[in-house]
Protein backbone atom coordinates (compact mmCIF):
# COMPACT_ATOMS: atom_id res chain seq x y z
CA UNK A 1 95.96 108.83 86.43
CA UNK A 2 95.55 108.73 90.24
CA UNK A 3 94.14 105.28 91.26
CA UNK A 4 91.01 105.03 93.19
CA UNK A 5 90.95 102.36 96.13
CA UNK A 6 88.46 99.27 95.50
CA UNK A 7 87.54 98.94 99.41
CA UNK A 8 88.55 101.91 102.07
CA UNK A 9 88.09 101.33 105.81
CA UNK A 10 88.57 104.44 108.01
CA UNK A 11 89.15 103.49 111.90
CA UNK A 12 90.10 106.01 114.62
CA UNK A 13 93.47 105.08 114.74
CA UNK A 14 94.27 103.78 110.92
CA UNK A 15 93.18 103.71 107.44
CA UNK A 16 93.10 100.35 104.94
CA UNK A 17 93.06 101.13 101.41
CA UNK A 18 92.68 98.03 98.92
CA UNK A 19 93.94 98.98 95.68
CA UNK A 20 93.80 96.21 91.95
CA UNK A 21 97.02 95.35 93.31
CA UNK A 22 98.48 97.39 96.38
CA UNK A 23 97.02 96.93 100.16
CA UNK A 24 98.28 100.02 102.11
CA UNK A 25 97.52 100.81 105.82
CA UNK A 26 98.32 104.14 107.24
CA UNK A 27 98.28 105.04 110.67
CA UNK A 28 96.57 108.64 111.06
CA UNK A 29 98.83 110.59 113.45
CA UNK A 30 102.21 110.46 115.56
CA UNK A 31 105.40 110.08 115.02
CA UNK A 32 105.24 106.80 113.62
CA UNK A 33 103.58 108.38 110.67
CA UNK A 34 106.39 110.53 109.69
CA UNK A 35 108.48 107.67 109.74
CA UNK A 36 106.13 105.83 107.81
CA UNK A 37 105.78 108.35 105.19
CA UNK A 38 110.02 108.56 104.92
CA UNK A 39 110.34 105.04 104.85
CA UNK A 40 107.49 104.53 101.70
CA UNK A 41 109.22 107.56 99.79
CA UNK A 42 112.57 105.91 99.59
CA UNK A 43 111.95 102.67 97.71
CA UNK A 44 115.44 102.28 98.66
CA UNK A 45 114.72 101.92 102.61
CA UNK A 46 111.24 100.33 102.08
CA UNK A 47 113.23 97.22 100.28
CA UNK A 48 116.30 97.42 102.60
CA UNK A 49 114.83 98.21 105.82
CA UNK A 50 111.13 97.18 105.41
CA UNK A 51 111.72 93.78 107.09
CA UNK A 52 112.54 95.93 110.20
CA UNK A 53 109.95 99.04 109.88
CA UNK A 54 106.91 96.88 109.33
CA UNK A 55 107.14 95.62 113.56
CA UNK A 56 106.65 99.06 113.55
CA UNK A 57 105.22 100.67 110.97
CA UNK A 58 102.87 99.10 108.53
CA UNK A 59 103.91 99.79 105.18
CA UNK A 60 101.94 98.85 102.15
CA UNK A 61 102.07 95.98 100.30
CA UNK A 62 102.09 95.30 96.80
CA UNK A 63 99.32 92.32 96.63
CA UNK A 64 101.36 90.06 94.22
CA UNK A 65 104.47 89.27 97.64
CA UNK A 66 100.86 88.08 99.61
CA UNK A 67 100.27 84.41 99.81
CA UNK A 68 96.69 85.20 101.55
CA UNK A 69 94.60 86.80 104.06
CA UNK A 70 92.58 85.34 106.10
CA UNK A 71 90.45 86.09 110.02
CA UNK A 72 91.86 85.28 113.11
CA UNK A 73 89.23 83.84 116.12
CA UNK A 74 89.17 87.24 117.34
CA UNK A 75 88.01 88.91 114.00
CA UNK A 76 91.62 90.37 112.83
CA UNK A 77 92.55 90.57 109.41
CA UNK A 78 96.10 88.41 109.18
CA UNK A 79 97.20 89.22 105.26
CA UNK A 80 100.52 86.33 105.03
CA UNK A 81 103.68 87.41 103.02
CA UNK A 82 105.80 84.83 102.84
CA UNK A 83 109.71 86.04 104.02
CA UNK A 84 108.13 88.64 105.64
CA UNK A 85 106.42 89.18 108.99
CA UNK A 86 102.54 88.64 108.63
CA UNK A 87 100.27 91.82 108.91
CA UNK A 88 97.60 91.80 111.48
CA UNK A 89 95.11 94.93 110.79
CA UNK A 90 92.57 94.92 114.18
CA UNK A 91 89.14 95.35 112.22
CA UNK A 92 85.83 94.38 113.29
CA UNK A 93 85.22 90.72 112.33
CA UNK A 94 82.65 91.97 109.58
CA UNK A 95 85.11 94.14 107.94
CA UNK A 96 87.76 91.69 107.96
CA UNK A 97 85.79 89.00 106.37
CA UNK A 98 85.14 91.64 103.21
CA UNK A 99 88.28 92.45 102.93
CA UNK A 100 89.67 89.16 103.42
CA UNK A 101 87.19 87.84 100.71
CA UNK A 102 88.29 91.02 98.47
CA UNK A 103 92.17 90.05 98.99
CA UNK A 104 91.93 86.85 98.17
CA UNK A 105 90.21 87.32 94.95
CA UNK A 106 92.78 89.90 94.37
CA UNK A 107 95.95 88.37 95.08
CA UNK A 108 96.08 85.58 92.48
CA UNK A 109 94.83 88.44 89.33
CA UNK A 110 98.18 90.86 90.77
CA UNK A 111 100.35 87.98 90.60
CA UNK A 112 99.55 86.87 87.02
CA UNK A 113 99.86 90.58 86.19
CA UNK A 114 103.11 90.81 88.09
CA UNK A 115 104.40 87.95 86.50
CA UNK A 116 103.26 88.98 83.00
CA UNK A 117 105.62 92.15 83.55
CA UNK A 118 108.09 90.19 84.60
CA UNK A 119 108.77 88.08 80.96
């Protein structure tokens, strides 16, 4: 069954895809998208070497590691992972309220679920 994203937000340069319980951002061309798409294949690297791709590369985000999201003063969406670096998508202000609002209604539901799976 192929999942079908809750919000989508296509910009020139990127693409946000809210999922029930996954928050991925792609960028749309260069080379940093073919590292991107190695890096997410290989669950391996993502784990091991996402710390160090995502100052690079964004790389998506299972919603149940986010502690929140929230809008910066100049309209960014900042989505907070604790041990991780923070994600800062540049949105318009308007979109990053939604999906801020749409995150954090999210984020507590994924980790129930995530911690139902877990016992």
């Amino acid at each position: 069954m192929v999942k079908k994203p809750i919000l989508t937000i296509d910009k020139p340069k990127i693409i946000v895809r809210l999922y029930e319980d996954l928050l991925e951002v792609d960028l749309k061309e260069g080379a940093k998208t073919e590292l991107e798409d190695v890096v997410e294949a290989h669950p391996v690297l993502r784990e091991s070497l996402g710390v160090l791709f995502q100052t690079i590369v964004p790389l998506d985000v299972a919603l149940s590691t986010v502690e929140s999201a929230e809008v910066d003063d100049e309209g960014r969406l900042k989505v907070v992972i604790p041990l991780r670096r923070d994600i800062v998508i540049p949105l318009e202000h308007d979109e990053s309220t939604r999906l801020a609002e749409k995150l954090n209604e999210l984020i507590p539901l994924a980790k129930v679920k995530a911690r139902t799976l877990i016992f």
